[in-house]
N, C-alpha and C. Protein backbone atom coordinates (compact mmCIF):
# COMPACT_ATOMS: atom_id res chain seq x y z
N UNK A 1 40.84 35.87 18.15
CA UNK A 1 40.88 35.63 16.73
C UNK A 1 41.35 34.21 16.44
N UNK A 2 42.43 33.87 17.29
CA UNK A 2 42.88 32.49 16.78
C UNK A 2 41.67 31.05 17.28
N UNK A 3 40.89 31.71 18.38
CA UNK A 3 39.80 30.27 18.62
C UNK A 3 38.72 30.72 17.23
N UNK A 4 38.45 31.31 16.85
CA UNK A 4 37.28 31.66 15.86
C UNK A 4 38.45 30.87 14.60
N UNK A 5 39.24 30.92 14.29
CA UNK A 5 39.73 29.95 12.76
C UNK A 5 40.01 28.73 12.83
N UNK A 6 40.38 28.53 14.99
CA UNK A 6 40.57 27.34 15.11
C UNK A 6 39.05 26.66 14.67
N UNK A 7 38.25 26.86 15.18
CA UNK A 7 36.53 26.69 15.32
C UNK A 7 36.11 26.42 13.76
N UNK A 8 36.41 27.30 12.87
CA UNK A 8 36.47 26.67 11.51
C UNK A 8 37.15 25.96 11.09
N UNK A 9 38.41 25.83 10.94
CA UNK A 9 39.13 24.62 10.63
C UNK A 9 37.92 23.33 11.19
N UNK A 10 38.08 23.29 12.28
CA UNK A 10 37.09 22.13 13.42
C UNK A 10 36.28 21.91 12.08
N UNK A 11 35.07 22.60 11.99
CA UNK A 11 33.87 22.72 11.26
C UNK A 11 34.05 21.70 10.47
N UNK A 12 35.22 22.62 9.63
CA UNK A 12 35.21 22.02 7.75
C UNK A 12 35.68 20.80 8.12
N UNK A 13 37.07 20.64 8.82
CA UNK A 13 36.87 18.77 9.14
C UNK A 13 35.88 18.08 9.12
N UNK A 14 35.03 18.27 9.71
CA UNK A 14 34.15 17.64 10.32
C UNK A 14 32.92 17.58 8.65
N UNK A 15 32.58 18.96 8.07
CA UNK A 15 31.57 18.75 7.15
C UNK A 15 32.53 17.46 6.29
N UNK A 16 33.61 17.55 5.85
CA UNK A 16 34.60 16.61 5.15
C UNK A 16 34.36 15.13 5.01
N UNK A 17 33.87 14.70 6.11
CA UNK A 17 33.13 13.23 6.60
C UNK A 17 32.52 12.72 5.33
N UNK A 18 32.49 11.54 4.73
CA UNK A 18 31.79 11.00 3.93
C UNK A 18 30.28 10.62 4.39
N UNK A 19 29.29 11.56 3.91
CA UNK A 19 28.53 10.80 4.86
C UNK A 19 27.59 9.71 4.41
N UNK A 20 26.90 8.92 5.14
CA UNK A 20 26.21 7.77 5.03
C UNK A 20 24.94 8.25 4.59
N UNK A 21 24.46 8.88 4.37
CA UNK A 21 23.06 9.14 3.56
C UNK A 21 23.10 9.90 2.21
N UNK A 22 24.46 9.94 1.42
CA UNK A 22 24.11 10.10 0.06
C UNK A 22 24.27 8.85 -0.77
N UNK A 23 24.69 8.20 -0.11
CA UNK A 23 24.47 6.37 -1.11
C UNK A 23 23.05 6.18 -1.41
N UNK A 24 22.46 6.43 0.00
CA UNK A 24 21.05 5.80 -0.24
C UNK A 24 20.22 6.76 -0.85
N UNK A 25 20.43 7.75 -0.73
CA UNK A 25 19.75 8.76 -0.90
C UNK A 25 19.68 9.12 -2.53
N UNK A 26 21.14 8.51 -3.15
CA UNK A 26 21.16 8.52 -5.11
C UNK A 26 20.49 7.05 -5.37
N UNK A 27 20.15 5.84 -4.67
CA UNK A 27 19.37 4.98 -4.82
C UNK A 27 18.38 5.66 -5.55
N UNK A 28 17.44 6.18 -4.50
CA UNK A 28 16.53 6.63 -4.45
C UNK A 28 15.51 6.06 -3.69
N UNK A 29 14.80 6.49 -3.22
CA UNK A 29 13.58 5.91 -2.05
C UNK A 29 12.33 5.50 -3.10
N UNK A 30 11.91 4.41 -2.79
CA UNK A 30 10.63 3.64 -3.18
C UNK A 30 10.19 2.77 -1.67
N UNK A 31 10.39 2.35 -0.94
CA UNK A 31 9.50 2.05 -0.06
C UNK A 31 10.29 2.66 1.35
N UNK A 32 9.34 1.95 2.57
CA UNK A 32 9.47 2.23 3.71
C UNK A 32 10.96 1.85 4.07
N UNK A 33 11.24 0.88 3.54
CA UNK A 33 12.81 0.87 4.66
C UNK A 33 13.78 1.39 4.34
N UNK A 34 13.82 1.73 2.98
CA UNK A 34 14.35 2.76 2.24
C UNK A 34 14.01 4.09 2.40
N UNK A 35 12.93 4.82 3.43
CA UNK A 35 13.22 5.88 3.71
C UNK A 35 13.48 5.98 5.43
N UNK A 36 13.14 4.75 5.99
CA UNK A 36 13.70 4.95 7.01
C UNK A 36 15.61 4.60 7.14
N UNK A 37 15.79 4.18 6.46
CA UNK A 37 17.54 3.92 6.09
C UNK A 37 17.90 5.01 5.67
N UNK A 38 16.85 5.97 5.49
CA UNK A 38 17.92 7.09 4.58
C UNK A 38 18.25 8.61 5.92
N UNK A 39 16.57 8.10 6.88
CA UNK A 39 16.25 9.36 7.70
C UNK A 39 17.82 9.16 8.72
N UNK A 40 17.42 7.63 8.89
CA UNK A 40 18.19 7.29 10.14
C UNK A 40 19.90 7.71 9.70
N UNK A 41 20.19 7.17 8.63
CA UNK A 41 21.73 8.17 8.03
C UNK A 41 21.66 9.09 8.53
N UNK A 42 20.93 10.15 7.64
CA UNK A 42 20.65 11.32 7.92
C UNK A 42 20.91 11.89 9.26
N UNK A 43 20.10 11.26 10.29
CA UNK A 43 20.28 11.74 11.60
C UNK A 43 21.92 11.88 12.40
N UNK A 44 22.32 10.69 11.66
CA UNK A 44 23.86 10.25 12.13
C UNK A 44 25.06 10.58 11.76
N UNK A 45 24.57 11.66 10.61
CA UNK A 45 25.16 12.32 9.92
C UNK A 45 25.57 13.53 10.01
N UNK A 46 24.23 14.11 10.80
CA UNK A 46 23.98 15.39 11.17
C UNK A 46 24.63 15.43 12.40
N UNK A 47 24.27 14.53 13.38
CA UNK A 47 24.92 14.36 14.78
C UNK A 47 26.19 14.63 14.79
N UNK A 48 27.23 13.63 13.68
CA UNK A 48 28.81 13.63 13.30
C UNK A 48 29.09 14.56 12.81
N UNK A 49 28.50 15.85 12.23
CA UNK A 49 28.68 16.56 11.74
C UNK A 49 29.19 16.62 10.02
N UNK A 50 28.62 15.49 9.52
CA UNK A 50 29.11 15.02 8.31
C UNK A 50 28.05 16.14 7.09
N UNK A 51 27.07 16.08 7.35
CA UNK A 51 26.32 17.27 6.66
C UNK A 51 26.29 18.67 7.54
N UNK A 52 25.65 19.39 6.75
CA UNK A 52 25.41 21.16 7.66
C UNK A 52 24.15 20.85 7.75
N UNK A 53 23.75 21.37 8.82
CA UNK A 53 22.07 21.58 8.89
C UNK A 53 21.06 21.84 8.26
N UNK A 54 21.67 22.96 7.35
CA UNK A 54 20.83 23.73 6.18
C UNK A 54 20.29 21.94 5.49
N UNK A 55 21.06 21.38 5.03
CA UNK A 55 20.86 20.15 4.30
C UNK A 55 19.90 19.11 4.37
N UNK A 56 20.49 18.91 6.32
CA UNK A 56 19.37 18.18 6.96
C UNK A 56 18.19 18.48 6.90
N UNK A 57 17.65 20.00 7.18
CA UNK A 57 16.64 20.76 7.05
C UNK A 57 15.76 20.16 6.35
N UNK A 58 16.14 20.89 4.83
CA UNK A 58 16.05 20.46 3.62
C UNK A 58 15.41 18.82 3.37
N UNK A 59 16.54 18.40 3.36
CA UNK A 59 15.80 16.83 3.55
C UNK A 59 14.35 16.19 4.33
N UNK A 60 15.02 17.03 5.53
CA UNK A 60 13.37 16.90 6.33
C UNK A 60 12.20 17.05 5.94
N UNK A 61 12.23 18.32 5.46
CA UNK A 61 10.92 19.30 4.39
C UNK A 61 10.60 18.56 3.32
N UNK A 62 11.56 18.01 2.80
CA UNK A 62 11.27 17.28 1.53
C UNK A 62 10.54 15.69 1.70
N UNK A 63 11.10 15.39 2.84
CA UNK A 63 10.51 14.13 2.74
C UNK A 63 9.36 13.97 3.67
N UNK A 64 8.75 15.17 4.30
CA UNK A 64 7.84 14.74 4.53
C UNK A 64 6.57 15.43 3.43
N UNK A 65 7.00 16.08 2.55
CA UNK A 65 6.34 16.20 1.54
C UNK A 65 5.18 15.29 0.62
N UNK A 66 6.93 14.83 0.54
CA UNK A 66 6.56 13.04 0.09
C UNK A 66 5.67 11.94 1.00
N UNK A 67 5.95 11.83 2.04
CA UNK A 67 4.96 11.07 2.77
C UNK A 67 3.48 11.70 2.63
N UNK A 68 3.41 12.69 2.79
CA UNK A 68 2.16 13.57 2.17
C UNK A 68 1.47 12.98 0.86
N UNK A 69 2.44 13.28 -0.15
CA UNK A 69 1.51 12.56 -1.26
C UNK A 69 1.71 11.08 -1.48
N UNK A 70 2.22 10.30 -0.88
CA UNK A 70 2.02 9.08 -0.41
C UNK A 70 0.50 8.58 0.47
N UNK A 71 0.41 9.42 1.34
CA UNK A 71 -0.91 9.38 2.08
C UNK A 71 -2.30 10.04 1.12
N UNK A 72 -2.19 11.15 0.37
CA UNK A 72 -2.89 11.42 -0.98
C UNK A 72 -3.27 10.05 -1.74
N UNK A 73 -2.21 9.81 -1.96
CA UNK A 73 -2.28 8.40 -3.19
C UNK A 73 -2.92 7.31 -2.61
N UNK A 74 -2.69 6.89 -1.44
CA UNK A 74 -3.42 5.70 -0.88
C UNK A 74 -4.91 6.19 -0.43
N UNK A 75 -5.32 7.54 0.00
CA UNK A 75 -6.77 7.82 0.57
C UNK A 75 -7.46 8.17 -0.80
N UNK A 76 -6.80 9.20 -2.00
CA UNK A 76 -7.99 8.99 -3.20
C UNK A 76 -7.10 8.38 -4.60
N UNK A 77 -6.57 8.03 -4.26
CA UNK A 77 -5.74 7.32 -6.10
C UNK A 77 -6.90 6.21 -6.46
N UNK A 78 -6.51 5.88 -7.84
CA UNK A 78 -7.52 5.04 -8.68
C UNK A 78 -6.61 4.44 -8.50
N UNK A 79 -7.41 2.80 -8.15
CA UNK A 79 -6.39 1.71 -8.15
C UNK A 79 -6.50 1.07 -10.00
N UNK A 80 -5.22 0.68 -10.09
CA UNK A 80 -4.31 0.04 -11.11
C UNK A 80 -4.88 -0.98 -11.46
N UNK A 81 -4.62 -1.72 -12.29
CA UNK A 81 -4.51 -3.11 -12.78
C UNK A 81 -3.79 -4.02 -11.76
N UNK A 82 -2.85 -3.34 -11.94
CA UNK A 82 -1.47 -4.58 -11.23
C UNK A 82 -1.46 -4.01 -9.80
N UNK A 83 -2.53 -3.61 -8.92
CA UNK A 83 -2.40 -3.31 -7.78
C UNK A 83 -2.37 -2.37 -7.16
N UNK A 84 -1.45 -1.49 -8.00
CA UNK A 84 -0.90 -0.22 -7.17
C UNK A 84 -1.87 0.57 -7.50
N UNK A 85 -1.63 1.87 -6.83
CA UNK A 85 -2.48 3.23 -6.68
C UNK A 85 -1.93 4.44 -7.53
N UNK A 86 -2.78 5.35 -8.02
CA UNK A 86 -2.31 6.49 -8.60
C UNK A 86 -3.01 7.30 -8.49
N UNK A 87 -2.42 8.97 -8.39
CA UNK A 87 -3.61 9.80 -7.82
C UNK A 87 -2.85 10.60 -8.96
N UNK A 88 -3.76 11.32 -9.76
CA UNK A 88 -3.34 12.50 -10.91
C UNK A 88 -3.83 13.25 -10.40
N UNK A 89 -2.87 14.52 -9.88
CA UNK A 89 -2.57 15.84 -9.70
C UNK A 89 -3.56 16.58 -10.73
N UNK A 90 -3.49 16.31 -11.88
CA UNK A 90 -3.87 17.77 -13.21
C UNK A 90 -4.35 16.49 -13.64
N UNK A 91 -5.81 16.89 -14.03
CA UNK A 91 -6.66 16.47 -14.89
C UNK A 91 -6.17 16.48 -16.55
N UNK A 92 -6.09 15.93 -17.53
CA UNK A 92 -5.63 16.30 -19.01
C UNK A 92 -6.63 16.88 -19.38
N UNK A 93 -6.35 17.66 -20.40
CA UNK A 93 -7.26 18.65 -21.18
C UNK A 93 -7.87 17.92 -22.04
N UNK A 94 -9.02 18.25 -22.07
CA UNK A 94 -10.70 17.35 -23.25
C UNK A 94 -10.27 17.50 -24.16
């Protein structure tokens, strides 16, 4: 009984860590080095035990979501005026 509370105590220290990927991560991501600055936290975070896994998970799923419709947007988006690309999801109603 006493290694199982020691083992939590451990834990929660450890989730306690400030970690390095919610700075960047309330930025917010708009390009590449900005999501590789955020993965690479992330990873170092998870390693230190500064996040729970569930989180990391999470993050994972999510951002490759995003790279998804990133790759959408560049293979059929209508290009812009000023350059950039846009791909509309939902057509507007006639």
């Amino acid at each position: 009984m006493d290694k199982q509370s020691k083992s939590t105590t451990q834990k929660s220290k450890a989730l306690a860590k400030k970690p390095r990927s919610y700075p960047i991560a309330e930025r917010g991501i708009t390009n590449t080095r900005q999501f590789a600055d955020l993965m690479s936290a992330l990873m170092t975070d998870l390693i230190c035990g500064a996040i729970a896994p569930e989180v990391a998970n999470a993050t994972c799923n999510a951002s490759g979501k995003l790279l998804k419709a990133v790759e959408l947007q560049y293979k059929y988006g209508k290009q812009e005026a000023d350059g950039s690309r846009i791909l509309e999801l939902v057509r507007p109603a006639a």
